[in-house]
C-alpha atoms as a PDB file:
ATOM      1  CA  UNK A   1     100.742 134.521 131.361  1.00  0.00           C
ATOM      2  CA  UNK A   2     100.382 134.315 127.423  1.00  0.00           C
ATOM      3  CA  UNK A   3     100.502 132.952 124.106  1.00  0.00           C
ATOM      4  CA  UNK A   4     102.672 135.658 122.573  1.00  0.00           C
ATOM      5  CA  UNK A   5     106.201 135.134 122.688  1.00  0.00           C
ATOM      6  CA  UNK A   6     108.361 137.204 125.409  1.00  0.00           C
ATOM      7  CA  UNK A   7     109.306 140.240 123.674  1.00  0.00           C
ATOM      8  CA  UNK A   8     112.117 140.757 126.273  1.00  0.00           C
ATOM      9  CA  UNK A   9     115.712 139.422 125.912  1.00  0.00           C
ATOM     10  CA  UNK A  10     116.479 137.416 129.134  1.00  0.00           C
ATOM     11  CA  UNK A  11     119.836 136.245 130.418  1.00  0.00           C
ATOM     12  CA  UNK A  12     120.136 133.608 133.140  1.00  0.00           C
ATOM     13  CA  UNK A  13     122.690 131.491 135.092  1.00  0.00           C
ATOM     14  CA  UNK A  14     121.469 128.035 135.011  1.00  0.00           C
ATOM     15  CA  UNK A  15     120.975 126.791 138.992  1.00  0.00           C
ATOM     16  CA  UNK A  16     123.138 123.869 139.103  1.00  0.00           C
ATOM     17  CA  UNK A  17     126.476 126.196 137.665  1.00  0.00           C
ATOM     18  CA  UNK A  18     128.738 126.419 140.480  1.00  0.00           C
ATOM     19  CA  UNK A  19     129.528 129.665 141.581  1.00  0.00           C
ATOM     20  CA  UNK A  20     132.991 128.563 141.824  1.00  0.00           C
ATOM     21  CA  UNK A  21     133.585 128.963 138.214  1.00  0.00           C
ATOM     22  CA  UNK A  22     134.273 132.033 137.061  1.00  0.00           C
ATOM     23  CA  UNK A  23     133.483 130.787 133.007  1.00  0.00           C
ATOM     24  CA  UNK A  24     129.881 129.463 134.414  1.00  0.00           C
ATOM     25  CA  UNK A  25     127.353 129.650 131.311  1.00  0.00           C
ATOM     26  CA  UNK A  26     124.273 131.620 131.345  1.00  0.00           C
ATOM     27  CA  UNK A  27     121.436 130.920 128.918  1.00  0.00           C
ATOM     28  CA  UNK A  28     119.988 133.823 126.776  1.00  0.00           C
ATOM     29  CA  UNK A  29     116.368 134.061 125.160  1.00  0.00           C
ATOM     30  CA  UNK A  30     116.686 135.893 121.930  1.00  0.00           C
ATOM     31  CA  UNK A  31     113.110 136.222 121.081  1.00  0.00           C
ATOM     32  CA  UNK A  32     113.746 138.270 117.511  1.00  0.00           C
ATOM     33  CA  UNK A  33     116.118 135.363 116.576  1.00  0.00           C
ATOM     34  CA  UNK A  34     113.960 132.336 117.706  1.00  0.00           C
ATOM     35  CA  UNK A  35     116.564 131.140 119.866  1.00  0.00           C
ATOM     36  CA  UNK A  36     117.718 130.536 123.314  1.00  0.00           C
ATOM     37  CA  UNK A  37     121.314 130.549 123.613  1.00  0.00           C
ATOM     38  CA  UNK A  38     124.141 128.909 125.734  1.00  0.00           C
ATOM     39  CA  UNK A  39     126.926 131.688 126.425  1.00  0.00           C
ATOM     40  CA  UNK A  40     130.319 131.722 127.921  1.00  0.00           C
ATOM     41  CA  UNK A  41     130.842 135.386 128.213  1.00  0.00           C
ATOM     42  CA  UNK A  42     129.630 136.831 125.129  1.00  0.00           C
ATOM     43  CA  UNK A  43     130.707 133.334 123.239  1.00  0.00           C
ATOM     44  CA  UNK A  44     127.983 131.137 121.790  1.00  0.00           C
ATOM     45  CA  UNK A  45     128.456 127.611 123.414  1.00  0.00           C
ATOM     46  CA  UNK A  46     125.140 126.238 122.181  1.00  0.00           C
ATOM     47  CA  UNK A  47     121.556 127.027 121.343  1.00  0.00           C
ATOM     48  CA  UNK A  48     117.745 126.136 120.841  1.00  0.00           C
ATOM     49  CA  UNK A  49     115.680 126.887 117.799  1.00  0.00           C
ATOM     50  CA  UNK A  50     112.492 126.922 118.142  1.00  0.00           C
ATOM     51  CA  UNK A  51     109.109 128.173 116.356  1.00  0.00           C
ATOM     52  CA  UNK A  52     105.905 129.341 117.608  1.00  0.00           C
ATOM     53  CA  UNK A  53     102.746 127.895 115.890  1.00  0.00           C
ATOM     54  CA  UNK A  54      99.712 129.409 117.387  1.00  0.00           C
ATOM     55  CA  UNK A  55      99.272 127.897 120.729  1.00  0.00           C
ATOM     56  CA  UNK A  56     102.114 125.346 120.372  1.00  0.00           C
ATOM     57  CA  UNK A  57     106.272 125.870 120.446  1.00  0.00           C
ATOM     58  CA  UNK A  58     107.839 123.666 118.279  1.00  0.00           C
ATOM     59  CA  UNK A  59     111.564 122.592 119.547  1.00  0.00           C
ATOM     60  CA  UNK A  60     113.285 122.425 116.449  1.00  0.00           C
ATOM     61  CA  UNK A  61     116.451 121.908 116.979  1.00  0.00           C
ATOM     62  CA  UNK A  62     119.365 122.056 119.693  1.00  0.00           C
ATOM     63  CA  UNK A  63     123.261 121.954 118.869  1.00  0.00           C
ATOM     64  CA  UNK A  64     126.233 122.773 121.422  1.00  0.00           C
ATOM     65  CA  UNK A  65     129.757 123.853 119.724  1.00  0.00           C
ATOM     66  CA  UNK A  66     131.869 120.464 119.408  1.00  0.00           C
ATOM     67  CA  UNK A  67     134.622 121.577 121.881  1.00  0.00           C
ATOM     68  CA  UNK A  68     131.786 121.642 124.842  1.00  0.00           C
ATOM     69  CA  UNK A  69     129.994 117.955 123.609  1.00  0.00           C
ATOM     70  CA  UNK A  70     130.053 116.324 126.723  1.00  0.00           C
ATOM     71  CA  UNK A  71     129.795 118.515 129.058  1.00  0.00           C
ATOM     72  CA  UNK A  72     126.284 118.511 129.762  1.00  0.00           C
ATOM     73  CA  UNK A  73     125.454 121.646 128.552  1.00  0.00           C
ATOM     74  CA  UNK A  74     122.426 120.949 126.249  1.00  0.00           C
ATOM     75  CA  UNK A  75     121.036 119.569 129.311  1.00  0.00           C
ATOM     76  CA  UNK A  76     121.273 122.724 130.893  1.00  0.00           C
ATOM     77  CA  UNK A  77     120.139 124.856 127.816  1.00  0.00           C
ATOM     78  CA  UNK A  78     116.905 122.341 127.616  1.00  0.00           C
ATOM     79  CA  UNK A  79     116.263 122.613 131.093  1.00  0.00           C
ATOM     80  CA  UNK A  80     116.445 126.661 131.019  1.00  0.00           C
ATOM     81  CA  UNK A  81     114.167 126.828 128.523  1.00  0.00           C
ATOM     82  CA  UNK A  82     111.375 124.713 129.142  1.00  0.00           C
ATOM     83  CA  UNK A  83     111.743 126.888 132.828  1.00  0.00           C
ATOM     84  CA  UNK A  84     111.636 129.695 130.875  1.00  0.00           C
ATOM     85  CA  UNK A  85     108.563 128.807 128.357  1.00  0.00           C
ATOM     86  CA  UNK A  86     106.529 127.333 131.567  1.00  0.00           C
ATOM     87  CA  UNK A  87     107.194 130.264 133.537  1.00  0.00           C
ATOM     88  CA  UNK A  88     106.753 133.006 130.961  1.00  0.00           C
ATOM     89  CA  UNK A  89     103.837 131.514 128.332  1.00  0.00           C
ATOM     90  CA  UNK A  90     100.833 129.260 128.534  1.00  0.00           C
ATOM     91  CA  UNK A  91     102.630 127.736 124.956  1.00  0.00           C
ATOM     92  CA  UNK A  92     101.963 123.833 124.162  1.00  0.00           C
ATOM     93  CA  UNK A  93     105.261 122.133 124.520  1.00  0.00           C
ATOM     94  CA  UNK A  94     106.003 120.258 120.556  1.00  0.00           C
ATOM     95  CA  UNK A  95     109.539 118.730 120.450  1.00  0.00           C
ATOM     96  CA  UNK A  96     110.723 118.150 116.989  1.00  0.00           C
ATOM     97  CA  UNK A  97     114.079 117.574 117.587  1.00  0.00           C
ATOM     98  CA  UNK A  98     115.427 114.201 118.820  1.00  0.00           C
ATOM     99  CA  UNK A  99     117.377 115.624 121.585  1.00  0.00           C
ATOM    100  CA  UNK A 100     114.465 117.497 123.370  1.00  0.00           C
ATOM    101  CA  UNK A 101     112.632 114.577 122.948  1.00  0.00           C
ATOM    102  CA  UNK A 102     114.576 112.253 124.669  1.00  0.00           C
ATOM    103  CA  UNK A 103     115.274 114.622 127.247  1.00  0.00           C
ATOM    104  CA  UNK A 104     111.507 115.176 127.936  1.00  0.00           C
ATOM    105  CA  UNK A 105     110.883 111.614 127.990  1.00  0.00           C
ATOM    106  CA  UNK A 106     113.737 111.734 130.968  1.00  0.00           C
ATOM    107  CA  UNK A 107     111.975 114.010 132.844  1.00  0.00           C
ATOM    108  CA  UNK A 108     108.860 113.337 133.774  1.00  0.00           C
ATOM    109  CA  UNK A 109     108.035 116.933 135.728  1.00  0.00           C
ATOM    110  CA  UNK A 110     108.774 118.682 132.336  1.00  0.00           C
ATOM    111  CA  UNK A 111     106.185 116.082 130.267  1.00  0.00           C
ATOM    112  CA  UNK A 112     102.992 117.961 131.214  1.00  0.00           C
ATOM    113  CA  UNK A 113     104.354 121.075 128.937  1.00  0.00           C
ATOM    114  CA  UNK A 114     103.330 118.653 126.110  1.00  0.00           C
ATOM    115  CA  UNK A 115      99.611 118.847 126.791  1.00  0.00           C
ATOM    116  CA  UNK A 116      99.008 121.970 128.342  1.00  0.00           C
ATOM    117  CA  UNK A 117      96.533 124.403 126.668  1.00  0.00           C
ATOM    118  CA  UNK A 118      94.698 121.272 125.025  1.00  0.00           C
END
């Protein structure tokens, strides 16, 4: 693993989707933009800023298109990408924005990103 951001643009269904549906989202690391992003198709649902400080990646902020608000999507994108940033960097885990926050503090198997590397 590294330090240094992927390089690679990723695209990935999140696990709990149901295969059923045929508009399932898939999340999509966009490593020039600083992002992660929530797609339907090619259609931007959501996404999750974030900035890389040294050792540390600061969550800045997540947002998710009002017509999908409650649908339990920024759960997913969250969820994706701490997967992703655990399973692709050795990056200390900063959550700026509220909404990561909160959803860490929800999940106590993603809280150890918030120390590692220290």
């Amino acid at each position: 693993m590294t330090t240094d951001s992927p390089t690679t643009e990723s695209t990935t269904t999140p696990a709990d989707a149901t295969t059923q549906d045929s508009a399932q989202p898939t999340v999509r690391h966009e490593p020039a933009l600083s992002r992660y992003s929530l797609m339907f198709g090619e259609t931007t649902a959501g996404f999750a800023d974030y900035v890389i400080e040294g050792s540390r990646v600061l969550f800045t902020h997540v947002e998710v298109d009002p017509r999908h608000r409650g649908e339990g999507l920024a759960s997913i994108l969250v969820e994706h990408t701490l997967d992703d940033m655990r399973e692709r960097t050795d990056l200390t885990v900063v959550a700026v924005c509220p909404y990561v926050v909160a959803w860490i503090d929800k999940h106590a198997e993603y809280q150890d990103l918030l120390t590692r590397g220290q």
